[in-house]
Protein backbone atom coordinates (compact mmCIF):
# COMPACT_ATOMS: atom_id res chain seq x y z
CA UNK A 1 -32.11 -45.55 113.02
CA UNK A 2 -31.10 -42.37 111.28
CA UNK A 3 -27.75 -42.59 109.75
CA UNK A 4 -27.43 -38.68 109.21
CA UNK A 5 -27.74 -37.97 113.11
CA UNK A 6 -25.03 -40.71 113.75
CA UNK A 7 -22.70 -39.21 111.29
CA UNK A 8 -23.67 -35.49 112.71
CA UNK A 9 -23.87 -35.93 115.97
CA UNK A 10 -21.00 -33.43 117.41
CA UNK A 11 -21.07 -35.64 121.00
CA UNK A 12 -19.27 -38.77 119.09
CA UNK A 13 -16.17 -39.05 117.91
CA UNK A 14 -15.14 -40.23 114.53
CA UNK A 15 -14.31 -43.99 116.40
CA UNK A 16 -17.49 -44.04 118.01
CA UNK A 17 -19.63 -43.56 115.20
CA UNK A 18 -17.89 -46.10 112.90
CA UNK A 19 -18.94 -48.75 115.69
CA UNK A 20 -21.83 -47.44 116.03
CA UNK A 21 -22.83 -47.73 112.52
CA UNK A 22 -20.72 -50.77 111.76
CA UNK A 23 -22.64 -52.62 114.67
CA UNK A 24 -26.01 -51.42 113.64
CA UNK A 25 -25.49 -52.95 110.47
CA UNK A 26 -23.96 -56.42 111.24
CA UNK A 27 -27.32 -56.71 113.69
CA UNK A 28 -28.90 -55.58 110.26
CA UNK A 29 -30.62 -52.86 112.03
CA UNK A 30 -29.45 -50.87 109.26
CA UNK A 31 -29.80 -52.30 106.52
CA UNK A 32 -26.34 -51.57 103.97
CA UNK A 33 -28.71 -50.55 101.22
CA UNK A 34 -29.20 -47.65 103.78
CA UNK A 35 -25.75 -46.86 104.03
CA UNK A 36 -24.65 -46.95 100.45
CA UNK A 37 -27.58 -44.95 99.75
CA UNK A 38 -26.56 -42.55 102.14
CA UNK A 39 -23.11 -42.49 101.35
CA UNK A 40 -23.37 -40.62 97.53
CA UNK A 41 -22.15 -37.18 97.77
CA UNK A 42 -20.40 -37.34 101.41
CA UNK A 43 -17.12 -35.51 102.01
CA UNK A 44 -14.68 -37.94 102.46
CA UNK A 45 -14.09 -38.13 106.22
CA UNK A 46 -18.37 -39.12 106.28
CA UNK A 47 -17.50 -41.67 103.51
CA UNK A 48 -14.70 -42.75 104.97
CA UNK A 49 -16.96 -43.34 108.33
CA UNK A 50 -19.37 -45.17 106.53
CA UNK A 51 -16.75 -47.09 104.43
CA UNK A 52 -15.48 -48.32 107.54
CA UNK A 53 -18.19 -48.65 109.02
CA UNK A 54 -19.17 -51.38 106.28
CA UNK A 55 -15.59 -52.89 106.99
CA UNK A 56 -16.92 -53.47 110.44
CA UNK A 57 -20.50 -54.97 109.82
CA UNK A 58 -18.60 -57.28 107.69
CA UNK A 59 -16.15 -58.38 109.75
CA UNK A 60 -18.31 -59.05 112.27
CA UNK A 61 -21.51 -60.61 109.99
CA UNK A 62 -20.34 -61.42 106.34
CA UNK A 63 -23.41 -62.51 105.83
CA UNK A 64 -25.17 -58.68 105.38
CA UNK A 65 -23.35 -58.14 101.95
CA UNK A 66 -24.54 -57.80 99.18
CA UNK A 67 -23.83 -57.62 95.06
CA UNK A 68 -24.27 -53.63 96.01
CA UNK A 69 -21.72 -53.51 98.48
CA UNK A 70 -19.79 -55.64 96.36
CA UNK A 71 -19.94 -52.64 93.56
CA UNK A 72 -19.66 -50.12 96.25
CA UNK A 73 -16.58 -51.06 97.71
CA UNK A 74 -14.81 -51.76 94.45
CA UNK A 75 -15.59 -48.49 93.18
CA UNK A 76 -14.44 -47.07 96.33
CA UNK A 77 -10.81 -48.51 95.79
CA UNK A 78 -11.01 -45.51 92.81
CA UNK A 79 -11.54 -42.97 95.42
CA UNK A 80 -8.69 -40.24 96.34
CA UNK A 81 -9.10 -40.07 99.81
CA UNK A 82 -6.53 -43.12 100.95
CA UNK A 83 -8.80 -44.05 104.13
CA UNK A 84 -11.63 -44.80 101.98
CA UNK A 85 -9.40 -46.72 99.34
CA UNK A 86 -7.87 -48.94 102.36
CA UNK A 87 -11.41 -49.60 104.22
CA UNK A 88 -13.30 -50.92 100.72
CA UNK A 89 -9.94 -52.91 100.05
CA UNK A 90 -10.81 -54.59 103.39
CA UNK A 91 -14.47 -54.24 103.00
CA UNK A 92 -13.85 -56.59 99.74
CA UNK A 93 -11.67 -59.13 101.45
CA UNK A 94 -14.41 -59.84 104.08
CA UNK A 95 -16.90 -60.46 101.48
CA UNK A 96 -15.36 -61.84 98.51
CA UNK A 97 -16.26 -65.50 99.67
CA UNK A 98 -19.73 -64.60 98.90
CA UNK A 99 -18.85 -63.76 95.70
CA UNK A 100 -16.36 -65.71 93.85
CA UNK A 101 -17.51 -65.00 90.70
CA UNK A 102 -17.34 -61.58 90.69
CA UNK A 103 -14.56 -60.33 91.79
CA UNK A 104 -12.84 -59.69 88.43
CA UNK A 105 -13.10 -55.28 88.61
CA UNK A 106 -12.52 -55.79 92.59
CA UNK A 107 -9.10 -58.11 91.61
CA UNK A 108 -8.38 -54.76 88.78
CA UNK A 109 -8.64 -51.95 91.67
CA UNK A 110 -7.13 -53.84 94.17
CA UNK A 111 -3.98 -54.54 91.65
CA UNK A 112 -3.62 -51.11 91.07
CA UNK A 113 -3.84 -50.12 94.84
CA UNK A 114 -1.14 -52.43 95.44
CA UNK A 115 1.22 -50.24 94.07
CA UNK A 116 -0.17 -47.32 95.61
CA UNK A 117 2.35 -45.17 97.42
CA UNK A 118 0.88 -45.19 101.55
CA UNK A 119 1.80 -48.30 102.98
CA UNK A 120 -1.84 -48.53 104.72
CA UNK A 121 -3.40 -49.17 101.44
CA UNK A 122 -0.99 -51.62 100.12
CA UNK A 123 -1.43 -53.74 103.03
CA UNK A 124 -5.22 -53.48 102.58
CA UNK A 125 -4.63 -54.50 98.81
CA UNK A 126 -2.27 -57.66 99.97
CA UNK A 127 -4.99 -58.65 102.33
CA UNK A 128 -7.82 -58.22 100.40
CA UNK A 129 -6.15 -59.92 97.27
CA UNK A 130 -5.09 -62.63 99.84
CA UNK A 131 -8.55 -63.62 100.97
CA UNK A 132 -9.55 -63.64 96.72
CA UNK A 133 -6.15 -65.93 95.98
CA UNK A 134 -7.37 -68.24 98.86
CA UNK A 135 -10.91 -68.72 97.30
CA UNK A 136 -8.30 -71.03 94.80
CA UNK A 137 -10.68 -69.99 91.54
CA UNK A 138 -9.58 -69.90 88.10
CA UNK A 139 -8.59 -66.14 88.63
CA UNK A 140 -5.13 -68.20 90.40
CA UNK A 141 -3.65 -69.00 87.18
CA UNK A 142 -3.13 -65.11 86.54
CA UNK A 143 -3.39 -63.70 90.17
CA UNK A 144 -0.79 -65.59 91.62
CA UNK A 145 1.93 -64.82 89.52
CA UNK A 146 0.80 -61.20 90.29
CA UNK A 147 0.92 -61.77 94.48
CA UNK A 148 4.44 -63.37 93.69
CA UNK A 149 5.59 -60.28 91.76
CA UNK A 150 3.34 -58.11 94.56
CA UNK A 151 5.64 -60.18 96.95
CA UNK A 152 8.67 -59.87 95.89
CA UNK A 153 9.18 -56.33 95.07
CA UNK A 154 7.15 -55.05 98.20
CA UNK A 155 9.27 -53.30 100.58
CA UNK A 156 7.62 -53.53 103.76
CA UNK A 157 7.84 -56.67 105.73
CA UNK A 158 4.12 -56.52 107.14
CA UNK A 159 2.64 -56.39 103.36
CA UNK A 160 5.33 -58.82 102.12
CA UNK A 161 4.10 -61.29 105.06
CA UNK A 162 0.33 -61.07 103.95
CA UNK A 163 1.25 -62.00 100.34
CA UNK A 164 3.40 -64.89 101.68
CA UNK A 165 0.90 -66.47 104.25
CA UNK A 166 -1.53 -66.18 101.56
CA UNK A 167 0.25 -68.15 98.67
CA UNK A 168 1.21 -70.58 101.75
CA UNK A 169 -2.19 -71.06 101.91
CA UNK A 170 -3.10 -71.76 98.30
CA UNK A 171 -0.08 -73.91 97.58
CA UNK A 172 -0.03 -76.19 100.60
């Protein structure tokens, strides 16, 4: 399947291709070296497409990712555009159970997104640094501390209530 001609094709709509692609790749019909291949050099509502795409596929089949993706997505938490930030931050928290071990510049990015100003990528910070808390690895002793601060200062109920269910989680 050509990823190019699903990105370009002027008959879908931005929606349609994101399930398209994200689909494709959960069925691994695309593989996700494909896409992150593909994705170097795209303006960002493309990356953003494939970002989410990738957010989909891994929702749907955590199974597909990969030390890559891993990489990927944690670099995209960097990136300006604040759909693509939100998307890897959610990206990482449907993977990071594959990689417990590794999620030390993913835990760095997503700290710093959680004081990002758009409440979209907050959220996707709190949930992604949720999922990470809940692995209950030796990251906890400083992380949680963190969430609590996270939680405490955060001014929007929906973010505060993903740090909170999250700790709930890990302390019960």
């Amino acid at each position: 399947m050509d990823i190019s001609f699903i990105l370009n094709d002027p008959a879908l709509k931005a929606k349609a291709k994101v399930t398209k692609l994200g689909t494709l790749l959960a069925e691994k019909e695309i593989k996700v070296s494909e896409i992150l291949k593909h994705s170097v050099g795209l303006k960002d509502a493309s990356l953003a497409n494939c970002v989410e795409s990738l957010e989909l596929a891994t929702r749907l089949n955590s199974g597909i990712a990969t030390t890559s993706l891993l990489a990927f997505a944690t670099e995209q938490l960097m990136h300006k555009a604040p759909r693509v930030k939100w998307e890897a931050a959610k990206v990482i928290g449907n993977i990071a159970h594959h990689f417990p071990t590794k999620l030390n510049d993913a835990i760095n990015n997503l700290l710093v997104n959680a004081e990002y100003p758009g409440t979209v990528v907050r959220w996707s910070a709190a949930f992604a640094l949720g999922e990470i808390v809940k692995l209950k690895t030796k990251i906890n002793k400083d992380l949680i501390p963190a969430i609590e601060k996270f939680a405490e200062k955060e001014s929007q109920n929906s973010i505060r209530k993903v740090y909170l269910s999250a700790l709930k989680k890990v302390k019960s």
